[in-house]
Protein backbone atom coordinates (compact mmCIF):
# COMPACT_ATOMS: atom_id res chain seq x y z
CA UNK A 1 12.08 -50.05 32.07
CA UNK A 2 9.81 -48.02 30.07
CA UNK A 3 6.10 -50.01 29.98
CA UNK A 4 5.72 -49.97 26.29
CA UNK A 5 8.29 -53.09 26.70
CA UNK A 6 7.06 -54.54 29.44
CA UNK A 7 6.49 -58.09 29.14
CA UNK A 8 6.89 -57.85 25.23
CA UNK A 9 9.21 -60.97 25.89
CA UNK A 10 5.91 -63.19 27.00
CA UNK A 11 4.02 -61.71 24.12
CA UNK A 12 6.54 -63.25 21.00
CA UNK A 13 6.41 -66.50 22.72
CA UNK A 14 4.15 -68.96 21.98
CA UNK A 15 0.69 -69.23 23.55
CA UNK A 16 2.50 -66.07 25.59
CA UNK A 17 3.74 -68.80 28.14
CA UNK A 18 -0.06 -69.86 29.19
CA UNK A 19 -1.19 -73.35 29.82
CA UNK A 20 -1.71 -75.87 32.55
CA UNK A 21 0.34 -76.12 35.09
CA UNK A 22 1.53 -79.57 35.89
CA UNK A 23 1.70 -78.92 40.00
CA UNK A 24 -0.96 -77.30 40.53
CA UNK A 25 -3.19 -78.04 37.35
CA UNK A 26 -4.22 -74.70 36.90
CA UNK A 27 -4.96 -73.93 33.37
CA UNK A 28 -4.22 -70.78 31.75
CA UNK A 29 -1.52 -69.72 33.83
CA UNK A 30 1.76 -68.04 32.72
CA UNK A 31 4.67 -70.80 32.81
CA UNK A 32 7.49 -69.35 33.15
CA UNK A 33 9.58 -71.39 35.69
CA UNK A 34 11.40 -74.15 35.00
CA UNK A 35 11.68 -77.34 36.88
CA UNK A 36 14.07 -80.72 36.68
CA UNK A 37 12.18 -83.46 38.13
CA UNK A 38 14.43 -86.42 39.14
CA UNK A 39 14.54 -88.01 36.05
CA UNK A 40 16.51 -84.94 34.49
CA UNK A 41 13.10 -83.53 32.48
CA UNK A 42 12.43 -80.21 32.44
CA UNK A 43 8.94 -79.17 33.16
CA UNK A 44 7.55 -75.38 32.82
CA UNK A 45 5.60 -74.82 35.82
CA UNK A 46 3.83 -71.44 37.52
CA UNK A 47 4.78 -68.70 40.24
CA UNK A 48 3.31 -70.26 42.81
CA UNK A 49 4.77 -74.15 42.01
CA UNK A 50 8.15 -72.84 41.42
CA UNK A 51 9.46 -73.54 45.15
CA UNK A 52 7.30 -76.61 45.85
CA UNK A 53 9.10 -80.16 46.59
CA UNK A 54 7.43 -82.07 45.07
CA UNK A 55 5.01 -81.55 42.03
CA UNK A 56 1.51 -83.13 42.51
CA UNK A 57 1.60 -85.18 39.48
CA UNK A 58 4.85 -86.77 40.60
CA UNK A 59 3.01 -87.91 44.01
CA UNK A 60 1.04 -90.93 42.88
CA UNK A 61 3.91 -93.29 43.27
CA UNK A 62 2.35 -95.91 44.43
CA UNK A 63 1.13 -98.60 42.15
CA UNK A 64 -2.65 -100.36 42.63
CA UNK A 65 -2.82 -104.05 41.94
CA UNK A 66 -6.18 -105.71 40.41
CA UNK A 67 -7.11 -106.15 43.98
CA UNK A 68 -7.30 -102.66 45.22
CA UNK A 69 -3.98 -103.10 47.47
CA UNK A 70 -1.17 -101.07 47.03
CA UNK A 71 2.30 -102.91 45.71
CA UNK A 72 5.74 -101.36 47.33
């Protein structure tokens, strides 16, 4: 591939594929990988998320009553 082209993909796209990465929360990142959570949503997440289990957002499932104990 001949580097004038390189990457011109990422470049017509918008914000060239930067922004915050929902498992890491890295912000401006190239997101370029795609996830399906198990809802069915796709998310856009980094390099480095792409082959993770879980995303870190997706963790908190636990739910915190009034008084500070956790419901499950």
């Amino acid at each position: 591939m001949a580097s004038i082209s390189r990457g011109k993909a990422l470049n017509h796209s918008p914000s060239r594929t930067r922004g915050s990465c929902p498992g890491c929360e890295r912000t401006r990142i190239k997101l370029i990988y795609e996830r399906t959570q198990a809802d069915g949503s796709v998310l856009k997440v980094c390099k480095n998320c792409r082959d993770k289990k879980q995303l870190k957002s997706s963790t908190s499932t636990l739910d915190l009553q009034a008084d500070g104990t956790t419901g499950q």
